[in-house]
N, C-alpha and C. Protein backbone atom coordinates (compact mmCIF):
# COMPACT_ATOMS: atom_id res chain seq x y z
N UNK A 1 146.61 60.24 91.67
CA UNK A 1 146.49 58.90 92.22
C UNK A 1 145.06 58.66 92.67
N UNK A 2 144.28 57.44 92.51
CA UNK A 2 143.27 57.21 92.46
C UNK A 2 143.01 56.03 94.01
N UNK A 3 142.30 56.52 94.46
CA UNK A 3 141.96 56.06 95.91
C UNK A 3 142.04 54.35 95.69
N UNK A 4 142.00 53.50 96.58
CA UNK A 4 141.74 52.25 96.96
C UNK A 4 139.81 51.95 97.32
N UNK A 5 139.39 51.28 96.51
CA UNK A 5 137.78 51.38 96.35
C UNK A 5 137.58 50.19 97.25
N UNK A 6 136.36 50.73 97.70
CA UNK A 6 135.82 50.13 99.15
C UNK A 6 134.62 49.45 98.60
N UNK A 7 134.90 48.28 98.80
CA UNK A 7 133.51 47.18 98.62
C UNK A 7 132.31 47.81 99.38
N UNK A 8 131.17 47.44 98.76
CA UNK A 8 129.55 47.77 99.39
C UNK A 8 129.16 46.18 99.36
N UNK A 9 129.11 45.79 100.54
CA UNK A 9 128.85 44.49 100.92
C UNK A 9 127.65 44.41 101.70
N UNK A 10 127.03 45.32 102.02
CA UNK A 10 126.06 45.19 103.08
C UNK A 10 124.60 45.81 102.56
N UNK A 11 124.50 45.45 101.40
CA UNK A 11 122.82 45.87 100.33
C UNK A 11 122.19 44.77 100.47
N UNK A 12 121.38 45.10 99.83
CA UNK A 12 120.67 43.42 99.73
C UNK A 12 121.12 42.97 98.25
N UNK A 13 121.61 43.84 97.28
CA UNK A 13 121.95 42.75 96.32
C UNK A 13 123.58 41.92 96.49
N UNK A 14 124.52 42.37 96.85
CA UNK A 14 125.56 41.90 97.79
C UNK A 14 125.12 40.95 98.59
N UNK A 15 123.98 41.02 99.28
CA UNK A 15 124.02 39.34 100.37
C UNK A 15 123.27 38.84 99.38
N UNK A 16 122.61 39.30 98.47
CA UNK A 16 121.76 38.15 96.87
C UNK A 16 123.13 37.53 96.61
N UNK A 17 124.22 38.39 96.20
CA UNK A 17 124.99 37.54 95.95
C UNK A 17 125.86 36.60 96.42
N UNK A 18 126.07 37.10 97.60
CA UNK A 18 127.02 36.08 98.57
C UNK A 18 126.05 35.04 98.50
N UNK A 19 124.65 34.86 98.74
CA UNK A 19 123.95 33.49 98.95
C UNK A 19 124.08 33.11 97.36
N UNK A 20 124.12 33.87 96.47
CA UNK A 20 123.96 33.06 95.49
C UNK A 20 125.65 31.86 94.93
N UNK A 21 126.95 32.60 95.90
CA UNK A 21 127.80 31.98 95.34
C UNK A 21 127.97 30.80 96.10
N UNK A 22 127.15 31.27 97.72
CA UNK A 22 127.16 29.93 99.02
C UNK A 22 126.19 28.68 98.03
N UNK A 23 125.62 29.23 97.99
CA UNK A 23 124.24 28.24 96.85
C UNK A 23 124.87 27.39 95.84
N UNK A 24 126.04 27.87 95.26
CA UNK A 24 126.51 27.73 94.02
C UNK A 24 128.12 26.41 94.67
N UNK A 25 128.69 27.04 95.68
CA UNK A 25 129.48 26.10 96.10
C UNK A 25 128.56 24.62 96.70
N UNK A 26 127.54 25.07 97.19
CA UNK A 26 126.94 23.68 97.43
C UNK A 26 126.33 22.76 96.49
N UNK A 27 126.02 23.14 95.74
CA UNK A 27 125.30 22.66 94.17
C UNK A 27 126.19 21.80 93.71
N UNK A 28 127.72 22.44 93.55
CA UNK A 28 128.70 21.66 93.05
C UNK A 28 129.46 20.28 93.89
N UNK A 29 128.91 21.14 95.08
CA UNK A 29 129.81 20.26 96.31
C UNK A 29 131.44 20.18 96.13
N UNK A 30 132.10 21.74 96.01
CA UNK A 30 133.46 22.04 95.96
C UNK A 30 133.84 21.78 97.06
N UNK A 31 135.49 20.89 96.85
CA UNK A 31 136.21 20.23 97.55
C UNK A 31 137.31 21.02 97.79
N UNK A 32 137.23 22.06 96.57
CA UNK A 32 138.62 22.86 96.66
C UNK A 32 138.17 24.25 95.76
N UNK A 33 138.82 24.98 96.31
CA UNK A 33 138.73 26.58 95.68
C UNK A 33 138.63 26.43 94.51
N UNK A 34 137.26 27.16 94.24
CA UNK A 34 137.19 27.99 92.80
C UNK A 34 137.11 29.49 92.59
N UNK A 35 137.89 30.03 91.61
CA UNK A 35 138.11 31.43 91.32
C UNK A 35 136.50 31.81 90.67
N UNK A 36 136.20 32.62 91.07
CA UNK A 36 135.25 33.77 90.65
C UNK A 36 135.52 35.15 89.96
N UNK A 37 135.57 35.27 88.84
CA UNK A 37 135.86 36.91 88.64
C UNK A 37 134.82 37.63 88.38
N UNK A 38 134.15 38.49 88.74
CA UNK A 38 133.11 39.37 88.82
C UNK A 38 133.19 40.33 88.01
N UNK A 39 132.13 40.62 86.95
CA UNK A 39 132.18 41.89 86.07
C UNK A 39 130.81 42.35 85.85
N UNK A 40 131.03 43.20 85.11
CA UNK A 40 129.43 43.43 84.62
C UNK A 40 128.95 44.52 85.84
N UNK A 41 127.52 44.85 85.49
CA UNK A 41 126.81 45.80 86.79
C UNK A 41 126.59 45.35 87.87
N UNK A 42 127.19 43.91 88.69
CA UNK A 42 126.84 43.86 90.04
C UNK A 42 128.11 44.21 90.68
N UNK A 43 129.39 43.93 89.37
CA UNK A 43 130.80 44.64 90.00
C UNK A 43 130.67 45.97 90.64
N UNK A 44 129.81 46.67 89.43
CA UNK A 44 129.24 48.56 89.28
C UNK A 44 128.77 48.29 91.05
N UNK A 45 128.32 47.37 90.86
CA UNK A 45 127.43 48.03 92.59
C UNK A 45 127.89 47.67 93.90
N UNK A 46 129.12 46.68 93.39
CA UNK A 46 129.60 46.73 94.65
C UNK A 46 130.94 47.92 95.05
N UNK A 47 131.42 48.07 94.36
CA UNK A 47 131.59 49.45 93.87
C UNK A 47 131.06 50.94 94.23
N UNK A 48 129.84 51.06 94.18
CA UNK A 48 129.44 52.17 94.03
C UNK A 48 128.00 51.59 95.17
N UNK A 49 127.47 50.83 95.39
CA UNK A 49 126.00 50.56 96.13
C UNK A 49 125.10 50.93 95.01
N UNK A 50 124.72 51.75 94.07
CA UNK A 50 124.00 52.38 93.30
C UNK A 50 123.46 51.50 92.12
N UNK A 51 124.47 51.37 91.80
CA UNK A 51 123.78 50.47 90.16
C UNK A 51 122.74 49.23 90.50
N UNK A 52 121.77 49.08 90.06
CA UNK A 52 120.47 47.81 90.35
C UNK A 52 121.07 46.78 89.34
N UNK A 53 121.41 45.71 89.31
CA UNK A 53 121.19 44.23 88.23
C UNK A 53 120.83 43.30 89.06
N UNK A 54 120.48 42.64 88.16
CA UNK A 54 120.44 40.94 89.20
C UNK A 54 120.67 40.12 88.37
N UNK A 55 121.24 39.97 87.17
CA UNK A 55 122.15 39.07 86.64
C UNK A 55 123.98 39.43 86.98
N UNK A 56 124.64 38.06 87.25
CA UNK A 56 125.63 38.52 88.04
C UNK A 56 126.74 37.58 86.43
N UNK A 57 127.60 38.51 86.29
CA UNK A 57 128.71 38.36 84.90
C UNK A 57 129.53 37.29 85.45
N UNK A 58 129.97 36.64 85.66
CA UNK A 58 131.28 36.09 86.23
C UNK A 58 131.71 35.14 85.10
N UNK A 59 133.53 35.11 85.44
CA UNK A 59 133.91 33.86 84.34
C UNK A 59 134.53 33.48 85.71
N UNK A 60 135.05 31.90 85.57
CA UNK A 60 135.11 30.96 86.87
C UNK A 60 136.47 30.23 86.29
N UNK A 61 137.19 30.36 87.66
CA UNK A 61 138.65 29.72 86.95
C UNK A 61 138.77 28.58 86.41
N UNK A 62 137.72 27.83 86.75
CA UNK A 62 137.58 26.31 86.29
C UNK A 62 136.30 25.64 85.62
N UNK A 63 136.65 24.92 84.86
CA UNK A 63 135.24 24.52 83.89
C UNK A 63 134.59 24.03 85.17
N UNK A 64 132.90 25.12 84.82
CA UNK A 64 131.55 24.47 85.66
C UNK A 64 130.47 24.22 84.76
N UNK A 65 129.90 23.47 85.75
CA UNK A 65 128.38 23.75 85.14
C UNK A 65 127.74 24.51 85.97
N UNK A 66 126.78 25.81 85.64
CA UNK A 66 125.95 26.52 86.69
C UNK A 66 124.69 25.85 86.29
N UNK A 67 124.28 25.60 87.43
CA UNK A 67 122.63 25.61 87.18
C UNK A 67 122.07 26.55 86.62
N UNK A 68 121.19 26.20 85.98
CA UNK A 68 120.48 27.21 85.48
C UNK A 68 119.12 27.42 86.21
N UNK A 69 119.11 26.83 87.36
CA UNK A 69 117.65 26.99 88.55
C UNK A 69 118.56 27.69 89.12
N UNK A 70 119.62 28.27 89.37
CA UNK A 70 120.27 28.55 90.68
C UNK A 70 119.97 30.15 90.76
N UNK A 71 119.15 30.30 91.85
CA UNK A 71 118.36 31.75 91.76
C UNK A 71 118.21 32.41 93.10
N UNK A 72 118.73 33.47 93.29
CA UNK A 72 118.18 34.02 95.01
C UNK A 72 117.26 35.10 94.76
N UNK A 73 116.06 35.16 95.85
CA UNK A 73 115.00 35.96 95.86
C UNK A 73 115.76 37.06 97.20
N UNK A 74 115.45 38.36 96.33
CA UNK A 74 116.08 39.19 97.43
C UNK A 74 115.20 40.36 97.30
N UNK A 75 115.00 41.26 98.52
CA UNK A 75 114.09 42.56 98.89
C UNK A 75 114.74 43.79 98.82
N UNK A 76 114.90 44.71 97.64
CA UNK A 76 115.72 45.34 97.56
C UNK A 76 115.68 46.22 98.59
N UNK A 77 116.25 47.27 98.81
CA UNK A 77 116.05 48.77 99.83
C UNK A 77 115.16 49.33 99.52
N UNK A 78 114.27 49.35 98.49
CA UNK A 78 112.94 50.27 98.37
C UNK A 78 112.21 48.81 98.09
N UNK A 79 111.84 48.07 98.61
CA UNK A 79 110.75 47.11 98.71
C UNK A 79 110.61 46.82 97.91
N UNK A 80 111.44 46.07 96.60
CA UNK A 80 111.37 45.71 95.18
C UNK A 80 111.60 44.54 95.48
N UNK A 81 111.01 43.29 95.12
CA UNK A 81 111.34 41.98 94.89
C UNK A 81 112.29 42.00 93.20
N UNK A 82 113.07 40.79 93.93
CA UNK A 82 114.64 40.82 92.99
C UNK A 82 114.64 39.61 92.84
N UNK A 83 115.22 38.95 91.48
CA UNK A 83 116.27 37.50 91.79
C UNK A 83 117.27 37.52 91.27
N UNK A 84 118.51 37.79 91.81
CA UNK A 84 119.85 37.04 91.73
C UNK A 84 120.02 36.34 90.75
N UNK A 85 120.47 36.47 89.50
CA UNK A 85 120.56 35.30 88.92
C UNK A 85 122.54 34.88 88.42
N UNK A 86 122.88 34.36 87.73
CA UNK A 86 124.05 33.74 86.65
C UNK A 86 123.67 34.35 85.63
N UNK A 87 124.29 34.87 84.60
CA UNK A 87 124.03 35.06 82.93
C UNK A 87 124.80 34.07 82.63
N UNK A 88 124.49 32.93 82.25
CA UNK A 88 125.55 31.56 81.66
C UNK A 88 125.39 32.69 80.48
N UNK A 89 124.82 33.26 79.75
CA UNK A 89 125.60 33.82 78.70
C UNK A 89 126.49 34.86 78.55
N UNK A 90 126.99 35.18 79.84
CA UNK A 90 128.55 35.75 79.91
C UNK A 90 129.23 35.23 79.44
N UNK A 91 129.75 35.80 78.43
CA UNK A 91 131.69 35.55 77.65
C UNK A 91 132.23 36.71 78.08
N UNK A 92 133.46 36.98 78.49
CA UNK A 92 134.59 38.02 78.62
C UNK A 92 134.83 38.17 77.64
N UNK A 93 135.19 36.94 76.19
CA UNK A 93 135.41 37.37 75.17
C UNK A 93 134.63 38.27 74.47
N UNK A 94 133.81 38.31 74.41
CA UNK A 94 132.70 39.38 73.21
C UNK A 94 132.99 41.00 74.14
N UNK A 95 134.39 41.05 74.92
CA UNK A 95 133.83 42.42 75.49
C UNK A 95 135.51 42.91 75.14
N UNK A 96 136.07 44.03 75.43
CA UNK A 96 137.37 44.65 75.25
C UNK A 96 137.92 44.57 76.47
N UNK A 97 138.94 43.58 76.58
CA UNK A 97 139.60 43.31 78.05
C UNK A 97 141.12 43.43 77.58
N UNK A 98 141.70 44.00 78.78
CA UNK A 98 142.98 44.19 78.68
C UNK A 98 143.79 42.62 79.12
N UNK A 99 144.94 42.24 78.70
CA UNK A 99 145.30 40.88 79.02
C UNK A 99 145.63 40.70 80.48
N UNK A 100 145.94 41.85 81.43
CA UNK A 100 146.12 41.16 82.46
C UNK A 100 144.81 41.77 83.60
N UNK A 101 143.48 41.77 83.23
CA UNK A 101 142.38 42.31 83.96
C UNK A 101 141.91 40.99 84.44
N UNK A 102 142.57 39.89 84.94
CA UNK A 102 142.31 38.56 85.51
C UNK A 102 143.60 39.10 86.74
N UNK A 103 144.45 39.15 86.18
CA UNK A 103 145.66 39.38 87.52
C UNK A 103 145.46 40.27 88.22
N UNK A 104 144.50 41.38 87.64
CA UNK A 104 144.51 42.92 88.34
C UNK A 104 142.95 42.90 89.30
N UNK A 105 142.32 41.67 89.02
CA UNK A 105 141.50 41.99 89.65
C UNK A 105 141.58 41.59 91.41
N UNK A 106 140.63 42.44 92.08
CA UNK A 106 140.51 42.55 92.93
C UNK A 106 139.87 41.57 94.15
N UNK A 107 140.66 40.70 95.04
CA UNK A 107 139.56 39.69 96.23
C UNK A 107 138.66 40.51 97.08
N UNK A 108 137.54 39.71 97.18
CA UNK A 108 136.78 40.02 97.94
C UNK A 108 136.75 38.99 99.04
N UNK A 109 136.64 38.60 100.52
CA UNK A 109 136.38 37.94 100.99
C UNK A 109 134.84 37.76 101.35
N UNK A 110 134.35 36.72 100.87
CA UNK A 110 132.82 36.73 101.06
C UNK A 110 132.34 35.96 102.22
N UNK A 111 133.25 35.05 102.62
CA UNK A 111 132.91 33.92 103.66
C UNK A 111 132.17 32.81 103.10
N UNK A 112 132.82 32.82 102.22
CA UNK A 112 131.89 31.43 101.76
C UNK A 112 133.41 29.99 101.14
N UNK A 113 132.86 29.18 101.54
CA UNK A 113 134.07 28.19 101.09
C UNK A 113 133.98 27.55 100.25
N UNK A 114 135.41 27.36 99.65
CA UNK A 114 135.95 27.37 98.43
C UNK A 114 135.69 28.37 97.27
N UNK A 115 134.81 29.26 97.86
CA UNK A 115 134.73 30.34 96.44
C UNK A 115 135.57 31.08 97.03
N UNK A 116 136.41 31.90 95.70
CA UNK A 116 137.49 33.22 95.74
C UNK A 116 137.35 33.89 94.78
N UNK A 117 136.37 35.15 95.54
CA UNK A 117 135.66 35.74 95.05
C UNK A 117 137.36 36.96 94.17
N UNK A 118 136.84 37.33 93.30
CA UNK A 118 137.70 38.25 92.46
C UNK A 118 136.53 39.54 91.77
N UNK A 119 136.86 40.81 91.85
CA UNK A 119 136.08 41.88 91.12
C UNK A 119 137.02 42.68 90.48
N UNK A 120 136.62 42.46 89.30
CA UNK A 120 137.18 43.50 88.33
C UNK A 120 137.96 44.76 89.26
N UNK A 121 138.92 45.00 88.41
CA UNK A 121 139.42 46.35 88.98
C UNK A 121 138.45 47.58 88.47
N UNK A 122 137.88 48.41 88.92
CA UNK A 122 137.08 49.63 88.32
C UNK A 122 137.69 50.08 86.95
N UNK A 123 138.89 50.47 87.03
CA UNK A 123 139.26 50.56 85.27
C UNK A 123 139.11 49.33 84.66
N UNK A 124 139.36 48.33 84.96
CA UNK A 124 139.37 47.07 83.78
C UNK A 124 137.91 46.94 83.64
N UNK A 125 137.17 47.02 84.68
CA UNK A 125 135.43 47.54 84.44
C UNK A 125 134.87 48.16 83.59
N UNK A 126 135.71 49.42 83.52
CA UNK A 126 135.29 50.49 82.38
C UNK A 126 135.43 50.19 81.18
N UNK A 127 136.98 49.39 80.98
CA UNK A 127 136.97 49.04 79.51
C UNK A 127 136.53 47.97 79.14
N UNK A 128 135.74 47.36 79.91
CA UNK A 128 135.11 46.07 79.40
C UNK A 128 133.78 46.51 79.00
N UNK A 129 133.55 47.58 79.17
CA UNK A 129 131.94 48.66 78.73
C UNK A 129 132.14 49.03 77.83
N UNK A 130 133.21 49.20 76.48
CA UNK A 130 133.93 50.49 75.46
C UNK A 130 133.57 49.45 74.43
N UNK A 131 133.48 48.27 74.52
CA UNK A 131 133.07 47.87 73.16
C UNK A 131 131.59 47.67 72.69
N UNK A 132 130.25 47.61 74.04
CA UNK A 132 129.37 47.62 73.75
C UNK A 132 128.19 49.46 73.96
N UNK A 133 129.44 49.97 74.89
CA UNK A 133 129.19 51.21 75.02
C UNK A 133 127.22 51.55 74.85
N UNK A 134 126.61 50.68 75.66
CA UNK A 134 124.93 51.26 75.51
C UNK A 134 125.05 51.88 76.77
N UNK A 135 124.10 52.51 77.12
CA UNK A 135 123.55 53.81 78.09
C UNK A 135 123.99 52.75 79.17
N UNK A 136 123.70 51.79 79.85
CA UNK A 136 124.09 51.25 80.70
C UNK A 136 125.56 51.49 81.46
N UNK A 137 126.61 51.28 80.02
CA UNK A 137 127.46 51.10 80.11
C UNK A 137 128.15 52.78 80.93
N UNK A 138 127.36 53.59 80.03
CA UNK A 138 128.07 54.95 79.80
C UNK A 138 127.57 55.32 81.27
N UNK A 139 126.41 54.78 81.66
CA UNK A 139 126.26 55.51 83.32
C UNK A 139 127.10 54.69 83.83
N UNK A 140 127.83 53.11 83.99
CA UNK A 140 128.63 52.55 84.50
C UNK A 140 129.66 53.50 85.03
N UNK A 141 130.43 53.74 83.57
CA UNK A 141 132.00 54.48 83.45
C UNK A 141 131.81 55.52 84.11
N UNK A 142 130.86 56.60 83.74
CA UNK A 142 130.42 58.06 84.74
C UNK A 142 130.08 57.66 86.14
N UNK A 143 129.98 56.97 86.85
CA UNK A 143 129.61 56.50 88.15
C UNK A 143 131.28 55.94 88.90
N UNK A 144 132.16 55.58 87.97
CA UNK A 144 133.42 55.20 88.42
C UNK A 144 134.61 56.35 88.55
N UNK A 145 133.76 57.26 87.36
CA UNK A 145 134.52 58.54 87.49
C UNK A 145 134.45 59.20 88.41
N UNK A 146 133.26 59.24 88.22
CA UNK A 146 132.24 60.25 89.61
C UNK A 146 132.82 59.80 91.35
N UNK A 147 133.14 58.71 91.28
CA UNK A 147 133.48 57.92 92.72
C UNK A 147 135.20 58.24 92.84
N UNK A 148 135.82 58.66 91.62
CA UNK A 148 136.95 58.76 91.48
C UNK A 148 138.08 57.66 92.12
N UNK A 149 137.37 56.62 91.03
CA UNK A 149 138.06 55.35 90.84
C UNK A 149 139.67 54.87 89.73
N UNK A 150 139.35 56.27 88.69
CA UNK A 150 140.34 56.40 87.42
C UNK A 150 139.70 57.32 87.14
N UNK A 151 141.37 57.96 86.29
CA UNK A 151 141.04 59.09 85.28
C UNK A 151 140.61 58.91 84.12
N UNK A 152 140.30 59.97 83.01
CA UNK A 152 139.68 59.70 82.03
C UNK A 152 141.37 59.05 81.11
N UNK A 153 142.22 60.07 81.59
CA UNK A 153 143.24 59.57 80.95
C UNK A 153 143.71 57.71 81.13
N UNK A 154 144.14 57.60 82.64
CA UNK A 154 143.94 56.13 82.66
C UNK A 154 142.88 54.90 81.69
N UNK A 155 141.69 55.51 81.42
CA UNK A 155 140.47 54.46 80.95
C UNK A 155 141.59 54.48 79.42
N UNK A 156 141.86 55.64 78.58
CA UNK A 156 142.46 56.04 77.24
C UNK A 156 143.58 54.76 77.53
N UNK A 157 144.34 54.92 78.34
CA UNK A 157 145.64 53.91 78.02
C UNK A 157 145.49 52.68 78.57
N UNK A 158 144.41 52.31 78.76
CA UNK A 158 144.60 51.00 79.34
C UNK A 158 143.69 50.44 78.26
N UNK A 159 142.71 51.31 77.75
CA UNK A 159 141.78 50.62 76.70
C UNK A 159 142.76 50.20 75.42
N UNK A 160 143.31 50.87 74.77
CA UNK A 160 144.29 51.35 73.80
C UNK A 160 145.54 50.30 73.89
N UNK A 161 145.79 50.31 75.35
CA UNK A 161 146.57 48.79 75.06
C UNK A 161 145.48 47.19 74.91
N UNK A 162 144.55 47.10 75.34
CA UNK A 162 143.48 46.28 75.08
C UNK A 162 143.15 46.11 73.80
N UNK A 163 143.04 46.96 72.77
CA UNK A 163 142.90 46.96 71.59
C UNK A 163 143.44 46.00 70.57
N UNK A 164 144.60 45.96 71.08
CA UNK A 164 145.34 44.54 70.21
C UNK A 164 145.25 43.21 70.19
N UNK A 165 145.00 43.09 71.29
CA UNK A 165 144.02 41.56 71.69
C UNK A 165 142.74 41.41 70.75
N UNK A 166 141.65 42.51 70.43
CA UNK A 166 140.32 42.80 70.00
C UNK A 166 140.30 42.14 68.48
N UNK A 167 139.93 41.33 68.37
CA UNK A 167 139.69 40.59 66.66
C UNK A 167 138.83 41.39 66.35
N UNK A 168 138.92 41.54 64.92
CA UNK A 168 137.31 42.44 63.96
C UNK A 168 137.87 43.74 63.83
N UNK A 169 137.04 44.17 63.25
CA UNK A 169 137.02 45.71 62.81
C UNK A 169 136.94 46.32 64.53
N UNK A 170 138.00 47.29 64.11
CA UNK A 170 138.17 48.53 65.13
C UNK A 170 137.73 49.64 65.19
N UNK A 171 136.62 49.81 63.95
CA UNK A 171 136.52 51.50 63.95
C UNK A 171 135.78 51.60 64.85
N UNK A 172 134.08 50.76 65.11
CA UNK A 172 133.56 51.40 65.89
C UNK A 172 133.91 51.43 67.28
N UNK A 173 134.62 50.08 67.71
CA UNK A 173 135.94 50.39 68.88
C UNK A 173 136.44 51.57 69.35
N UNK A 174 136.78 52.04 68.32
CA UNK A 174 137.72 53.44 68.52
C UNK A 174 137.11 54.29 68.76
N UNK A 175 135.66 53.95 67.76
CA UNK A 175 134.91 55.87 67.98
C UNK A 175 134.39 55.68 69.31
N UNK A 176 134.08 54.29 69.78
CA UNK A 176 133.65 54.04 71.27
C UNK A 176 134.38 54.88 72.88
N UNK A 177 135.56 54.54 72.02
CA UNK A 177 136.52 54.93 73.24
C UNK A 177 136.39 56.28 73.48
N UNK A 178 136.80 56.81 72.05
CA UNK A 178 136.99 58.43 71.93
C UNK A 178 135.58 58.85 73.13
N UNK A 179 134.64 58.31 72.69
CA UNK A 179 133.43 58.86 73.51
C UNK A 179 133.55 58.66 74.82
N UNK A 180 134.00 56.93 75.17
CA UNK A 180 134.71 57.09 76.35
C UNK A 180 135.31 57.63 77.44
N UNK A 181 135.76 57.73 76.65
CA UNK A 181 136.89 58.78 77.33
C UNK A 181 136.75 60.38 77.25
N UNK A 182 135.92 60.84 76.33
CA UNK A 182 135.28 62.49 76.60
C UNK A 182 134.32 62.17 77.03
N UNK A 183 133.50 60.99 78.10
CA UNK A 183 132.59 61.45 79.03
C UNK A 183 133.35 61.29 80.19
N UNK A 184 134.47 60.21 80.11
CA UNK A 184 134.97 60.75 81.86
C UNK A 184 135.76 62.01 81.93
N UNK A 185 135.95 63.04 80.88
CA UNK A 185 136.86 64.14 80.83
C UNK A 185 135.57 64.39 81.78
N UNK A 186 134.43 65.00 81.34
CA UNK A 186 132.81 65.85 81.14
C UNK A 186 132.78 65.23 82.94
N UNK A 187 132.94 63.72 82.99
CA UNK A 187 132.74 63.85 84.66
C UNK A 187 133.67 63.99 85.68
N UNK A 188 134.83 64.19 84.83
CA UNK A 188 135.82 64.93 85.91
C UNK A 188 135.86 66.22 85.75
N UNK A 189 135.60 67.22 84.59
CA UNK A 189 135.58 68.36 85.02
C UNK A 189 134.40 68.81 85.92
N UNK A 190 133.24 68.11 85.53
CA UNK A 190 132.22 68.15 86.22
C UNK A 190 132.01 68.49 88.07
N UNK A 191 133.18 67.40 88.41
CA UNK A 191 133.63 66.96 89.67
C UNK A 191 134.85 68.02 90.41
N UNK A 192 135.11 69.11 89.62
CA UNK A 192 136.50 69.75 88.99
C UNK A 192 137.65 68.59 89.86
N UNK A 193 137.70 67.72 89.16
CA UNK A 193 138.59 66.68 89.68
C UNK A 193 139.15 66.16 90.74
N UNK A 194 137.69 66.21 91.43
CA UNK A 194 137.24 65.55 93.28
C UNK A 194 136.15 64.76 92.64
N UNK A 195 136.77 63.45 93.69
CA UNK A 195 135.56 62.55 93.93
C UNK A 195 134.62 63.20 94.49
N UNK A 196 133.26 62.73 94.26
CA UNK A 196 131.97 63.37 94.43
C UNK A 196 131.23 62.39 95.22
């Protein structure tokens, strides 16, 4: 059984982002809740504190427009100037999602109104990394292992049911996973199967 994962809310890219979603409800001038779902490497870091991005993934329960000025300047922990940004070119589609990694994901309360904030569940995280699988990705998944968020076995069956949803050729899909999933074996034996 895999622990209950504890938000890192208190970095500076976490308050980049809370201002960037306060920023973002005012822009629109929301009258009423909008869903946020959070993916990508700022999920990784709230998650873990560790991972650096400053483009933030999100798909939004309701048709928006984001600005595309909408930007926070933030000071990282080692004195790095940062900006916060949106990737309007986030699609969920172009990635391997399981069908219910919208229901499974996780609230955050941010304090900000009308946003409801949502973060990926750490496994539905992982397998949303298996279809583009670059180094990014692969320190992602090893960093969720490592935190002992899911097993390697869990990432295998949850990806594997995801698969059928996936239009296109599957091979390199598959050989993705396989790798997948023998690096979280490599970081759980690593760990001999303790969070680290």
């Amino acid at each position: 059984m895999t622990p209950s994962p504890r938000f890192h809310t208190d970095t500076a890219l976490a308050r980049g982002l809370r201002e960037l979603l306060r920023s973002l409800s005012h822009r629109l001038a929301l009258r009423s809740p909008l869903r946020v779902y959070l993916a990508g490497g700022m999920a990784v870091h709230l998650y873990s504190a560790t991972r650096v991005t400053t483009d933030v993934d999100a798909e939004f329960g309701s048709r928006i427009f984001v600005p595309q000025d909408l930007v926070v300047d933030v000071t990282l922990e080692d004195g790095t100037p940062a900006t916060v940004h949106f990737d309007t070119n986030y699609n969920a589609r172009f990635a391997l999602m399981h069908e219910d990694y919208l229901h499974d994901a996780l609230p955050l309360d941010m304090g900000i109104d009308n946003i409801q904030l949502y973060v990926l569940s750490p496994l539905d995280l992982a397998v949303s990394k298996v279809a583009r699988f670059a180094d990014n990705d692969k320190e992602d998944i090893a960093e969720l292992v490592r935190l002992g968020l899911f097993l390697a076995d869990d990432l295998e069956k949850r990806a594997l049911a995801a698969v059928g949803g996936f239009v296109g050729g599957q091979a390199l899909l598959l050989l993705n996973l396989r790798d997948a999933v023998a690096l979280a074996r490599r970081v759980e034996a690593s760990s001999n199967g303790h969070p680290v």
